[in-house]
Protein backbone atom coordinates (compact mmCIF):
# COMPACT_ATOMS: atom_id res chain seq x y z
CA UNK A 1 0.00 0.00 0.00
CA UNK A 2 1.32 3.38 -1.07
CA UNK A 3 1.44 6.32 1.37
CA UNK A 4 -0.29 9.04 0.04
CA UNK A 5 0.45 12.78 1.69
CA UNK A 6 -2.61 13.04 3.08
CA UNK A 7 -2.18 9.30 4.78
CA UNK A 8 1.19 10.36 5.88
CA UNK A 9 -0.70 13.30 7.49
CA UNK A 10 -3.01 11.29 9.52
CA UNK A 11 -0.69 8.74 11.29
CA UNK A 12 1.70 12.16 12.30
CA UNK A 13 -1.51 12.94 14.05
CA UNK A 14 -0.27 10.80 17.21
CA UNK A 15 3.16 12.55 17.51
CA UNK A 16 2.32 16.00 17.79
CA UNK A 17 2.67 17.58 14.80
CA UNK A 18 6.18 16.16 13.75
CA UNK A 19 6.05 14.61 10.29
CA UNK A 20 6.71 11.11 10.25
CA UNK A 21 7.87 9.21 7.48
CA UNK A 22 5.79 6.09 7.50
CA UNK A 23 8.33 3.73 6.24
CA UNK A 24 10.56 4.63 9.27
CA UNK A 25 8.64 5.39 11.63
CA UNK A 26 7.49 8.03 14.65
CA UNK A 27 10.94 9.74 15.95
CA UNK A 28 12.68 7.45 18.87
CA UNK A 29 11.26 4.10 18.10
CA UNK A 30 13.49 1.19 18.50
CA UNK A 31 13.82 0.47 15.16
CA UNK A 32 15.38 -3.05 15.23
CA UNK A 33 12.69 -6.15 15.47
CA UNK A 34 13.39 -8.81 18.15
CA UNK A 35 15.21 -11.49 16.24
CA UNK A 36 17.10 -8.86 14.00
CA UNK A 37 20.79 -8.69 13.81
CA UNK A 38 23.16 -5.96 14.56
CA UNK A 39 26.53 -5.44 13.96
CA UNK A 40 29.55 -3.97 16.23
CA UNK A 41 32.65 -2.49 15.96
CA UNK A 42 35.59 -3.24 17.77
CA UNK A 43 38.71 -0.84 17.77
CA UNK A 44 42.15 -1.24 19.69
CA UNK A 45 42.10 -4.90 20.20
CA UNK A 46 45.70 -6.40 20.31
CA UNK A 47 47.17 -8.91 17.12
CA UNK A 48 47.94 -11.49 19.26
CA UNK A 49 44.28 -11.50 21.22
CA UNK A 50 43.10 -11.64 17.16
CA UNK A 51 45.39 -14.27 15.98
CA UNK A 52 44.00 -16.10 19.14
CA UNK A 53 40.69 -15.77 18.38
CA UNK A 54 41.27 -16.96 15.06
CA UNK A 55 43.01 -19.86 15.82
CA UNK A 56 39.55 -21.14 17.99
CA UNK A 57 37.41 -20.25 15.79
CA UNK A 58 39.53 -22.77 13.05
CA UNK A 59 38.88 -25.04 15.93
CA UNK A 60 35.65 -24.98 15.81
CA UNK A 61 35.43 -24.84 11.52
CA UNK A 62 33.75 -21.04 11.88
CA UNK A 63 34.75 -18.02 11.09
CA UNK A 64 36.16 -15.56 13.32
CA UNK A 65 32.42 -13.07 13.30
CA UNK A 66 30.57 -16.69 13.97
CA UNK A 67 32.52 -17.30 17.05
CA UNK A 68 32.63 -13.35 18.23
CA UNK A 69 29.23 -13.86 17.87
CA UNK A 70 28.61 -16.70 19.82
CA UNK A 71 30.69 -15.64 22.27
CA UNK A 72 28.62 -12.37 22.81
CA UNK A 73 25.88 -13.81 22.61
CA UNK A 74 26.44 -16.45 25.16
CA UNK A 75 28.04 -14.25 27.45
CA UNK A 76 25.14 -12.13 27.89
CA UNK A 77 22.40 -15.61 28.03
CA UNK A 78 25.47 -16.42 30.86
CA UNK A 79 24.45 -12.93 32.86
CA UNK A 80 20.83 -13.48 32.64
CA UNK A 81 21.20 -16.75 33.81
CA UNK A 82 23.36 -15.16 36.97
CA UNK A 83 20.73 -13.18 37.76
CA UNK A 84 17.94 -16.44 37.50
CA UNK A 85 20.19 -18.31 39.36
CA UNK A 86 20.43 -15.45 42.21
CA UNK A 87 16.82 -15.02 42.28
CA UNK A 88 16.81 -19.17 42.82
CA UNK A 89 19.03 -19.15 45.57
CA UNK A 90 17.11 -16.39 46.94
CA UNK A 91 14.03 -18.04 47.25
CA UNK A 92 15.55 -21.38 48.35
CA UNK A 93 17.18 -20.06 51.51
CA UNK A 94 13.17 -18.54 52.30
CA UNK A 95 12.24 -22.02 51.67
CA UNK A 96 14.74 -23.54 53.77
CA UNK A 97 13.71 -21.43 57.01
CA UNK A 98 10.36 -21.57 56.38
CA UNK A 99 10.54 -25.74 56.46
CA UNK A 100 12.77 -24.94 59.61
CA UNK A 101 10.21 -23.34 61.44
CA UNK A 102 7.54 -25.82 60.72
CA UNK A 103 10.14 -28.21 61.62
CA UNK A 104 10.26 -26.60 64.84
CA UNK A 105 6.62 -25.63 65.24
CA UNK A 106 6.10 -29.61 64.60
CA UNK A 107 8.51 -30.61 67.19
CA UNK A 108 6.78 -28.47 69.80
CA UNK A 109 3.18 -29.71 68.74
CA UNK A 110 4.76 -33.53 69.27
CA UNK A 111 5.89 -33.32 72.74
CA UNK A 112 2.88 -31.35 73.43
CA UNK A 113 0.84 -33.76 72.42
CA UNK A 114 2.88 -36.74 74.57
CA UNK A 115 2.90 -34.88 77.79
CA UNK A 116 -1.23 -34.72 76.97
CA UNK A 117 -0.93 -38.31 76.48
CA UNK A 118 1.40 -38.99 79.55
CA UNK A 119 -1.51 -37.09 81.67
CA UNK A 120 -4.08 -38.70 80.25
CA UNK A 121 -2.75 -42.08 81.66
CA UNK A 122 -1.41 -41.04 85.03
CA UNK A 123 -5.06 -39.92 85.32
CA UNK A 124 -6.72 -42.58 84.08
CA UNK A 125 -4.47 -44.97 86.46
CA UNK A 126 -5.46 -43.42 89.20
C-alpha cells in the first residue's frame, strides 16, 4: 500500500505535529525487530588476542564473526542466567527457614501432644 500525503498526514496525528515518514517510523522508536541482527565495531584490540581468536574459531570450523558472535551472545544468556540463578538461591534459603520453622513448630506440637498423652494415663491410672 502506497502512502499518500494526506495518509502520511493522519498517522503524524499521534506525535504531535512532527512529520513522520511512514516507512521509518514516529521519531525514537526502537527500530530493530526482536530477532534482527546488529553489527559492532571493535577498535584497539591487540594482534595477538586476534590471531587467538582466530586460531579457535579454526577449531571450531567457523569463522572468526561466527565465534565473536557466539561468544557475545552467550556471554550475555550467561548474565541473565546469573541473575535467574540469584533469584533461585534467593528463594531457596526462604524455603529452607520456612521448612525450619515448621520443623520446629512440629517438634513443639509432638511433645505437646505426649505430655497430653502422659496425663491422660497417670489420670486414668489413678
Amino acid at each position: 500500500m502506497l502512502f499518500t500525503p494526506k495518509r502520511a498526514r493522519r498517522s503524524a496525528a499521534p506525535f504531535r505535529g512532527k512529520t513522520v515518514n511512514p516507512r521509518v517510523g514516529p521519531p525514537n522508536e526502537k527500530r530493530t525487530k526482536q530477532g534482527e541482527n546488529m553489527n559492532i565495531m571493535v577498535r584497539g584490540i591487540d594482534p595477538a588476542a586476534v590471531k587467538k581468536i582466530d586460531e579457535l574459531a579454526k577449531k571450531q570450523n567457523i569463522s572468526r564473526n561466527q565465534f565473536l558472535a557466539s561468544l557475545i551472545n552467550n556471554y550475555a544468556a550467561l548474565e541473565e542466567f546469573k541473575s535467574y540463578q540469584s533469584q533461585y538461591e534467593t528463594v531457596i534459603k526462604q524455603c529452607l527457614q520456612v521448612i525450619q520453622q515448621n520443623s520446629h513448630i512440629e517438634e513443639r506440637l509432638l511433645r505437646y501432644l505426649e505430655s497430653e498423652d502422659n496425663e491422660d494415663t497417670q489420670k486414668s491410672v489413678l
